[in-house]
Protein backbone atom coordinates (compact mmCIF):
# COMPACT_ATOMS: atom_id res chain seq x y z
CA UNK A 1 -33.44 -83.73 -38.84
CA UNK A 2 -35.24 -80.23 -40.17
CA UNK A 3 -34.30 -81.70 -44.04
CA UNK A 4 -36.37 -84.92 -42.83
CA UNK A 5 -39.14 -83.61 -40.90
CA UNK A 6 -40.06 -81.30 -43.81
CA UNK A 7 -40.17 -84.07 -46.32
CA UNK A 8 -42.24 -86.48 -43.86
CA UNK A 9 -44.58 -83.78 -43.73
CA UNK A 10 -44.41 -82.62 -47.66
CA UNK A 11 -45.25 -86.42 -48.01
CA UNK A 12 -47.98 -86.20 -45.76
CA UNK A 13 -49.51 -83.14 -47.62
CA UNK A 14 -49.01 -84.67 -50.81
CA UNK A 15 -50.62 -87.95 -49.89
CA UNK A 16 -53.88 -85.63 -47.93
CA UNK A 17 -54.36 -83.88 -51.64
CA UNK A 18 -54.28 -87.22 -53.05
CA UNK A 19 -57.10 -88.87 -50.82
CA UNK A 20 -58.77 -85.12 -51.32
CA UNK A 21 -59.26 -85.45 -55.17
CA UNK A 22 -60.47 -89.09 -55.13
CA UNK A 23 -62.85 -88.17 -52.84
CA UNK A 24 -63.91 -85.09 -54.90
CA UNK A 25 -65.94 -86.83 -57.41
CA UNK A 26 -68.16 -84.06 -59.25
CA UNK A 27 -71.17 -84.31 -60.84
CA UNK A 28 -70.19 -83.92 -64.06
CA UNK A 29 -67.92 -87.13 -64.01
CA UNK A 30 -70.87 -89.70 -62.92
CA UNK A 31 -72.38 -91.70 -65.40
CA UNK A 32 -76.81 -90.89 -64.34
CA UNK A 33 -78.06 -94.09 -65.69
CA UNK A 34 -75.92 -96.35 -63.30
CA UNK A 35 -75.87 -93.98 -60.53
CA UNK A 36 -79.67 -93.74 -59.89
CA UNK A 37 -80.55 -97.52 -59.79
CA UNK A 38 -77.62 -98.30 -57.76
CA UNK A 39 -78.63 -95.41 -55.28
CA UNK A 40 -82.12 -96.37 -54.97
CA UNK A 41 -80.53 -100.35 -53.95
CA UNK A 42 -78.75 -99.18 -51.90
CA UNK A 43 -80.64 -96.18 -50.01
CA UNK A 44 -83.88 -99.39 -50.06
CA UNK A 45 -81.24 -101.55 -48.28
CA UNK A 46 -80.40 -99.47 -45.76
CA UNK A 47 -83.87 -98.47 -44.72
CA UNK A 48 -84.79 -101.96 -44.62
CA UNK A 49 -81.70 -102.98 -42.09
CA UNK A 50 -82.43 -99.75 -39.82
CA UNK A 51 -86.09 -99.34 -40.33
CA UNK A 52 -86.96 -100.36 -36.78
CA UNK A 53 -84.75 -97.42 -34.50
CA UNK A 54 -86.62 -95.03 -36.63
CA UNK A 55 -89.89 -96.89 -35.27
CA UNK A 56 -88.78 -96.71 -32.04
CA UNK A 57 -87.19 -92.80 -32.28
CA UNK A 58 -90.76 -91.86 -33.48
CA UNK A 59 -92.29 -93.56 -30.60
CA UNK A 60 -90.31 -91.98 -27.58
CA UNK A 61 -90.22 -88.82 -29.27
CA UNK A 62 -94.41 -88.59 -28.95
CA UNK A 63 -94.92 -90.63 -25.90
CA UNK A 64 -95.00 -88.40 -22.47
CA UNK A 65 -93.43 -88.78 -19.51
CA UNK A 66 -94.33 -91.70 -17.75
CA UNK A 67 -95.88 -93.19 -20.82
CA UNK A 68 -94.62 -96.73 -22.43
CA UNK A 69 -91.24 -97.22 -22.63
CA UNK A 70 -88.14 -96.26 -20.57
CA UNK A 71 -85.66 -96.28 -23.41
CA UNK A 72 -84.26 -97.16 -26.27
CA UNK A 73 -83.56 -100.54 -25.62
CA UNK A 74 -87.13 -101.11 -23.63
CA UNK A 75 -88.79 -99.75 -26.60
CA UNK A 76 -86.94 -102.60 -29.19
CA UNK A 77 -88.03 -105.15 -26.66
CA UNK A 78 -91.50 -104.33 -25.54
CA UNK A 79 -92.23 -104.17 -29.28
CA UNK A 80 -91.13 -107.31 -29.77
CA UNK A 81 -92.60 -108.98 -26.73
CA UNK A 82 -95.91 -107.98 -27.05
CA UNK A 83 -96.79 -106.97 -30.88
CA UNK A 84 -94.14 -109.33 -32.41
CA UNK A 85 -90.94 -108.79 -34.32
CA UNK A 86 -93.07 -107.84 -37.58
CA UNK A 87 -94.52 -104.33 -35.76
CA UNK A 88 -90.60 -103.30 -35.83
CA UNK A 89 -91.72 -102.46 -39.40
CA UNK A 90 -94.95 -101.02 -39.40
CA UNK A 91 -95.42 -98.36 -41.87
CA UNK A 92 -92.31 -99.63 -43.98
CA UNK A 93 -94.10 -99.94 -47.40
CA UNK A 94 -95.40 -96.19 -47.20
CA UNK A 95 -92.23 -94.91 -45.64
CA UNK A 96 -90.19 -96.72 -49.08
CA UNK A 97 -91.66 -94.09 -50.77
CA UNK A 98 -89.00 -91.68 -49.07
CA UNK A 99 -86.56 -92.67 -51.60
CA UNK A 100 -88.12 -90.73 -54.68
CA UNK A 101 -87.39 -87.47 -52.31
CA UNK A 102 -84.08 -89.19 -51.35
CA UNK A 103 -82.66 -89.24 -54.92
CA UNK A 104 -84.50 -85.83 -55.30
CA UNK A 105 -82.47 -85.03 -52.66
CA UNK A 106 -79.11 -86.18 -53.77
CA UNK A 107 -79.50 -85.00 -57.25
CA UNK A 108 -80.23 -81.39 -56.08
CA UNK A 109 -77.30 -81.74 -53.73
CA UNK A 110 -74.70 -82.18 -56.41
CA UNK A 111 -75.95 -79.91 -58.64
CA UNK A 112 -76.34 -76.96 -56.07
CA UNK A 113 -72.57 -78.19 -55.23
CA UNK A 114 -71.33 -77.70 -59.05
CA UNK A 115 -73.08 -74.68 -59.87
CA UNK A 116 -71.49 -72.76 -55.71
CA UNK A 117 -67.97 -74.46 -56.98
CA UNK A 118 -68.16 -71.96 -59.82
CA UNK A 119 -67.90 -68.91 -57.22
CA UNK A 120 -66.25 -70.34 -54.44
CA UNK A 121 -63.32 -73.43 -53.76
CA UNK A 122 -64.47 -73.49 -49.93
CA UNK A 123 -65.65 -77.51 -49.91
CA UNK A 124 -67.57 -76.53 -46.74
CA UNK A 125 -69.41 -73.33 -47.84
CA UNK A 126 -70.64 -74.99 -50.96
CA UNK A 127 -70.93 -78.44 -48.90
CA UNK A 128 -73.08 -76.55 -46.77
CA UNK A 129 -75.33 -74.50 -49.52
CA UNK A 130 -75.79 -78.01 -50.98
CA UNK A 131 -76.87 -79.90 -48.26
CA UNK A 132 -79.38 -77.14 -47.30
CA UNK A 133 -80.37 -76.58 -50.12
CA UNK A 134 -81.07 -80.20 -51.34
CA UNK A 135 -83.16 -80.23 -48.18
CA UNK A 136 -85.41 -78.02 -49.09
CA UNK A 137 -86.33 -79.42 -52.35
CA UNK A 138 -86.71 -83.16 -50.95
CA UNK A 139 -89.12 -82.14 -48.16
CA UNK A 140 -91.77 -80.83 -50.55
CA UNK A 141 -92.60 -84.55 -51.30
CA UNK A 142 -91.27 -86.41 -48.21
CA UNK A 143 -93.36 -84.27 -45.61
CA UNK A 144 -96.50 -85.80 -46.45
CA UNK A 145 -94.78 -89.41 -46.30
CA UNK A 146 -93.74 -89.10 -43.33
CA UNK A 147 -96.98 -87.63 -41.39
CA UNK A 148 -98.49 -91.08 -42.82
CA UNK A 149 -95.81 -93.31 -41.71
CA UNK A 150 -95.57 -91.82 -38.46
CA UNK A 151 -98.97 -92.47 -37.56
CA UNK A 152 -98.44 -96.24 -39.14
CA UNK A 153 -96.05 -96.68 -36.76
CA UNK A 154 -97.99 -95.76 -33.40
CA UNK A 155 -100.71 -98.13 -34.35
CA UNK A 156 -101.37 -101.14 -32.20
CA UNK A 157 -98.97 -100.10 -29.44
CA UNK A 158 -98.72 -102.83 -26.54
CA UNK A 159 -97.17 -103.01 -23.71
CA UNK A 160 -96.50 -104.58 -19.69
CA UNK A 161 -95.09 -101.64 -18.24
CA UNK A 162 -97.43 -98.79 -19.17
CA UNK A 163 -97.89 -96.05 -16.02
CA UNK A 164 -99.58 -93.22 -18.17
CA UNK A 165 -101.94 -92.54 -15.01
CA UNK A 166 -99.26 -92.26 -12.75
CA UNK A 167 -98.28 -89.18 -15.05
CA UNK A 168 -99.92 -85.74 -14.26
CA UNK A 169 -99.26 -85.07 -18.42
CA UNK A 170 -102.37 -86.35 -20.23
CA UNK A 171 -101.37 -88.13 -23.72
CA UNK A 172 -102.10 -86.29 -26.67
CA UNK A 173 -104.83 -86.53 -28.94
CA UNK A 174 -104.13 -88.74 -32.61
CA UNK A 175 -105.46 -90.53 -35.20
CA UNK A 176 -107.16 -94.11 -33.98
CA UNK A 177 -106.78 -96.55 -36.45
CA UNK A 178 -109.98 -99.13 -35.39
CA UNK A 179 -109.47 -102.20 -34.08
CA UNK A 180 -110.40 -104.22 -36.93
CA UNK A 181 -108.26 -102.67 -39.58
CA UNK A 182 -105.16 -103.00 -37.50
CA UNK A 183 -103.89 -106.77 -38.82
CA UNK A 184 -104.89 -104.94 -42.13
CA UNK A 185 -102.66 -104.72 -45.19
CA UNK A 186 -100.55 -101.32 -44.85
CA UNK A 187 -102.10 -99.79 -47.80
CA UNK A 188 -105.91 -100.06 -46.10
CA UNK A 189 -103.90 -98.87 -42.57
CA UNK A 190 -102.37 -95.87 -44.82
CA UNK A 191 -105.84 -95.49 -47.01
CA UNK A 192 -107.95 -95.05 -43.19
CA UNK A 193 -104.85 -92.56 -42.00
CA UNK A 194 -104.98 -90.37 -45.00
CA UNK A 195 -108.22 -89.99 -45.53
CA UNK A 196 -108.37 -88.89 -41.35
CA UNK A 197 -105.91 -86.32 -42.04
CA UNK A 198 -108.01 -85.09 -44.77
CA UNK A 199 -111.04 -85.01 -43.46
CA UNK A 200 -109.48 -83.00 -40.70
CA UNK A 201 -107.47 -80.84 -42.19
CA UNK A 202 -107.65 -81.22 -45.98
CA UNK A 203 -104.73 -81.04 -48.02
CA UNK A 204 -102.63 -78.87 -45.89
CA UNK A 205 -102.85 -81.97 -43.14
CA UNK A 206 -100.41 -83.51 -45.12
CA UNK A 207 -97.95 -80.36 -44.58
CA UNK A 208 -98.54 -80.32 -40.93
CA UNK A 209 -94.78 -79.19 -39.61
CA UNK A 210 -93.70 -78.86 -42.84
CA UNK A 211 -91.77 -75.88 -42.31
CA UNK A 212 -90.74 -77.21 -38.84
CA UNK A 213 -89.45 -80.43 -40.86
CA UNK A 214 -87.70 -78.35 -43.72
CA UNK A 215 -85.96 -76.26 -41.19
CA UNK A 216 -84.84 -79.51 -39.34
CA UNK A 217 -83.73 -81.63 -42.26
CA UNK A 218 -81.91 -78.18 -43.93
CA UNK A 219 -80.22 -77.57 -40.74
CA UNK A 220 -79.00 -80.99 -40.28
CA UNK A 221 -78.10 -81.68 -43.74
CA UNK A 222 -76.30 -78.11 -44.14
CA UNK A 223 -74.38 -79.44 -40.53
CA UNK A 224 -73.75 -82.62 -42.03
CA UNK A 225 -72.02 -82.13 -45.30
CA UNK A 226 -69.26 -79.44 -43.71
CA UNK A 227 -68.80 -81.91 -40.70
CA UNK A 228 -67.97 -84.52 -43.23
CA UNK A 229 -65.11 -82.99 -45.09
CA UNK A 230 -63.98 -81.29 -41.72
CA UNK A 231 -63.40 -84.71 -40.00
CA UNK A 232 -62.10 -86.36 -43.60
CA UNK A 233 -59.17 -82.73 -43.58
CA UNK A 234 -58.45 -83.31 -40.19
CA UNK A 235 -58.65 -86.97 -39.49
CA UNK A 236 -57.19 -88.44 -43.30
CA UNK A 237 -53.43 -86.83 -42.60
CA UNK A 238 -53.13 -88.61 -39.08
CA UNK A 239 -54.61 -91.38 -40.56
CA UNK A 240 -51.83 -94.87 -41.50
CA UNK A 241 -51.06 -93.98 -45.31
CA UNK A 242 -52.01 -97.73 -46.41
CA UNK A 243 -55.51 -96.99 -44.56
CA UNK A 244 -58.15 -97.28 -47.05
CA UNK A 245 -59.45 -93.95 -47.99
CA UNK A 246 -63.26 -95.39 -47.85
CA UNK A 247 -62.47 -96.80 -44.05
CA UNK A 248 -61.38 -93.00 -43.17
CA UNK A 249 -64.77 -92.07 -44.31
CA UNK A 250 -66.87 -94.44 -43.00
CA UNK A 251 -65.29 -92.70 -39.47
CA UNK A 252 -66.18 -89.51 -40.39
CA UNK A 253 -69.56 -90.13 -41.15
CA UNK A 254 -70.71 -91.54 -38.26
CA UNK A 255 -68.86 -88.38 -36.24
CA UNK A 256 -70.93 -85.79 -38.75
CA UNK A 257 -73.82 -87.77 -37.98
CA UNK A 258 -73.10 -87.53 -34.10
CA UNK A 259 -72.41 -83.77 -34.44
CA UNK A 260 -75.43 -82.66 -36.64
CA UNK A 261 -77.79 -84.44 -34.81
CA UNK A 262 -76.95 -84.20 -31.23
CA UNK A 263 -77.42 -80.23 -31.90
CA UNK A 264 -80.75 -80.46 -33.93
CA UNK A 265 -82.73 -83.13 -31.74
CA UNK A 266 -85.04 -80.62 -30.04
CA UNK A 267 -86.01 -79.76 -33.58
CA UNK A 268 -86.77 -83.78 -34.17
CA UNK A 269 -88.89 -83.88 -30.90
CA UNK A 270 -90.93 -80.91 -31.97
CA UNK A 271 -91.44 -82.17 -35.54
CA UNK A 272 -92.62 -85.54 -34.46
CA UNK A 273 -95.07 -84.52 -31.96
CA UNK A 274 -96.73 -81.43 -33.83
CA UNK A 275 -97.16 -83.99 -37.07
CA UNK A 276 -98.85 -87.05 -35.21
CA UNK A 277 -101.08 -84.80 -32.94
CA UNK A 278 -104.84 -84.36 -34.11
CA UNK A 279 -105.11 -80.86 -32.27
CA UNK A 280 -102.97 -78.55 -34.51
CA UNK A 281 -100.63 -76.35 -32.49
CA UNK A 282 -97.87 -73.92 -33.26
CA UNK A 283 -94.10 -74.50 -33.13
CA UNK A 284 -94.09 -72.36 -29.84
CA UNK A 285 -97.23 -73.96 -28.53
CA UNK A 286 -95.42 -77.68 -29.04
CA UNK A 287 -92.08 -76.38 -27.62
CA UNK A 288 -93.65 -75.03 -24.27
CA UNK A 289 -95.54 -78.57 -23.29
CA UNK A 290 -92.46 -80.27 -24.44
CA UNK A 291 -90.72 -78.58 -22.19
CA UNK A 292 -93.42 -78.77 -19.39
CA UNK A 293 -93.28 -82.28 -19.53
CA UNK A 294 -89.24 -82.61 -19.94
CA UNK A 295 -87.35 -79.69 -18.89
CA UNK A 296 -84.25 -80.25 -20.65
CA UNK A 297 -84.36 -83.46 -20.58
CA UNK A 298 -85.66 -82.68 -24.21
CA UNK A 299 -82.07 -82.30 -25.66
CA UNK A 300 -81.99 -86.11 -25.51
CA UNK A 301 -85.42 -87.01 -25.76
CA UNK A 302 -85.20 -89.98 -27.92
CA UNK A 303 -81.42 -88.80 -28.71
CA UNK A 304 -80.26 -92.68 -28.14
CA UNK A 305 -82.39 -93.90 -31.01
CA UNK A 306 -81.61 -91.21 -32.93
CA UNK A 307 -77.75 -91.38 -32.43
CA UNK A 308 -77.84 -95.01 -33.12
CA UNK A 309 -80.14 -95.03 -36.23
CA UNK A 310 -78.16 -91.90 -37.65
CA UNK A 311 -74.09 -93.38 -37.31
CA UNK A 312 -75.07 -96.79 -38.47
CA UNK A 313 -76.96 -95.00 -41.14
CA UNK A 314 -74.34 -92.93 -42.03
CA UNK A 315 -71.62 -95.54 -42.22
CA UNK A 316 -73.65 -97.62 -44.82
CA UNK A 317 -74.69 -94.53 -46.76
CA UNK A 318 -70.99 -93.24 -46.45
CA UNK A 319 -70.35 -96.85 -47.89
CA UNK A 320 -73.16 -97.04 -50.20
CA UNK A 321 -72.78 -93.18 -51.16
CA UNK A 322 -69.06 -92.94 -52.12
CA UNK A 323 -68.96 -96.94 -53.57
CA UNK A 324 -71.86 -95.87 -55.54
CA UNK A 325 -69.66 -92.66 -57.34
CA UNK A 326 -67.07 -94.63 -57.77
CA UNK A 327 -68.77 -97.53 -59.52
CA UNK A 328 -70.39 -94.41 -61.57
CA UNK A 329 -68.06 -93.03 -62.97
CA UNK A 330 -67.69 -92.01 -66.80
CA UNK A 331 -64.59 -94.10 -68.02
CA UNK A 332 -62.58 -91.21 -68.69
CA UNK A 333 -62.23 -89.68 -65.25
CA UNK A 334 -61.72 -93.83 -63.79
CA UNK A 335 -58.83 -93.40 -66.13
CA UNK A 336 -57.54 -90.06 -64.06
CA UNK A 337 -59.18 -90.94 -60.39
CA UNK A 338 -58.30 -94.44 -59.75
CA UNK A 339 -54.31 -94.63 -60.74
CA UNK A 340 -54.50 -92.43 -57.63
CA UNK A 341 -56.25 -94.68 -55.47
CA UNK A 342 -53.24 -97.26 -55.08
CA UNK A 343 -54.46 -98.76 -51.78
């Protein structure tokens, strides 16, 4: 019995290092000029599918209590019911442009990943240095997309069940978009909200929260990346052996997601309301009417939306993300990776 349980679990080990180096695929061994179109398909795909909870997570993360909509769920419906299934996507053009910092992003990941590996094996030290790091770098150009789109996407709001004067917390103060120009194309609707911003606040408008938003998206990513190969070490041994090793992590991203985000949504909430209000405010200033108006009911202040948007977005980005390496790889290392791969 000892003779047997040691080799079931010398099997077990053996089979874990196996799903751990075809997971492992390093920069080095991806072929750059099919890996960049494919990720831009694939991250536009995914933003098109999901576009609308990160509508709706913008707009209960800036509305205050007692404002518009109860929930998630409300929110999907009211916008549908009285703006039409089309306002799910307002501010989708301008917020496409997120994927030039996405592959910004990705590129500065791996990179940061290779040149850590040199000093350190730990996957989730250099995982983590990566993700943060990659962060960083991204949010120089995706700051100023955002601010735009999130103001794109509180235009026109509608609604049956508004109570905003039953509230004692007066709404906050943003960018109008006139009446006429709202059935406009989204480049005039973006072309009215920039030039607002600008002639408010100039260039550094367009930075409004922006180290708010870098510390957010840094924190997050630098969560996400460790959480990832934690639940693929601990869940991928327990896992059937036949199980696909790409169904394992399409789990696991979905818990990272889950993780990383239910600990950095106060940081969301802030970052969404100091960027879409006209009356510029400090991180402390937007904290202490957040919590005024919630209490701690701001530790899942739009969390549903947020949840939901972030696992379904991380299952088809695990998809899309590991597919993508796979399908990128230089022929040489197919030759060494994918023998392993048997199921």
């Amino acid at each position: 019995m000892i003779v047997t349980n040691e080799g079931s679990l010398g099997n077990k080990k053996e089979s874990a290092v196996k799903r751990q180096r075809i997971n492992d695929i390093q920069w080095q061994m991806i072929d750059k000029k099919r890996y960049f179109p494919l990720t831009v398909v694939n991250m536009f795909t995914i933003r098109t599918i999901l576009y609308p909870l990160t509508l709706v997570r913008t707009r209960l993360q800036v509305q205050t209590r007692g404002s518009l909509y109860t929930g998630t769920f409300n929110a999907l419906k009211t916008v549908i019911k009285y703006e039409g299934f089309l306002a799910l996507y307002k501010g989708f053009v301008i917020n496409s442009f997120q994927l030039i910092p996405h592959v910004f992003y990705i590129t500065s990941y791996e990179k940061t990943r290779q040149l850590i590996s040199n000093f350190t094996s730990n996957r989730y030290l250099t995982a983590f240095v990566g993700g943060a790091s990659g962060a960083v770098f991204a949010q120089m150009l995706s700051v100023p997309i955002d601010i735009v789109s999130q103001h794109m996407m509180l235009v026109g709001q509608k609604g049956g069940t508004c109570v905003n004067k039953q509230s004692k917390f007066r709404d906050f103060d943003r960018i109008s978009v006139p009446e006429k120009l709202r059935n406009s194309s989204n480049l005039v609707i973006a072309r009215y909200i920039s030039n607002e911003i600008y002639k408010n606040e100039k260039l550094r408008g367009f930075y409004r929260g922006y180290f708010l938003s870098t510390s957010l998206v840094s924190i997050n990513s630098a969560l996400w990346w460790p959480f990832y190969y934690f639940y693929q070490a601990h869940i991928g041994p327990h896992m059937p052996e036949k199980m696909p090793v790409l169904l394992i992590q399409c789990i696991c991203g979905p818990l990272s997601s889950l993780s990383a985000n239910t600990l950095t949504n106060p940081l969301d909430c802030m970052r969404a309301r100091m960027q879409v209000n006209k009356k510029r405010e400090s991180s402390l200033e937007v904290l202490r009417n957040l919590w005024k108006e919630d209490g701690y009911r701001l530790f899942y202040r739009g969390l549903t939306a947020r949840l939901s948007y972030s696992c379904m977005y991380s299952i088809l980005i695990t998809l899309g993300y590991e597919t993508t390496k796979k399908h990128s790889l230089k022929e040489e290392y197919q030759q060494i990776l994918f023998p392993l791969n048997e199921h």
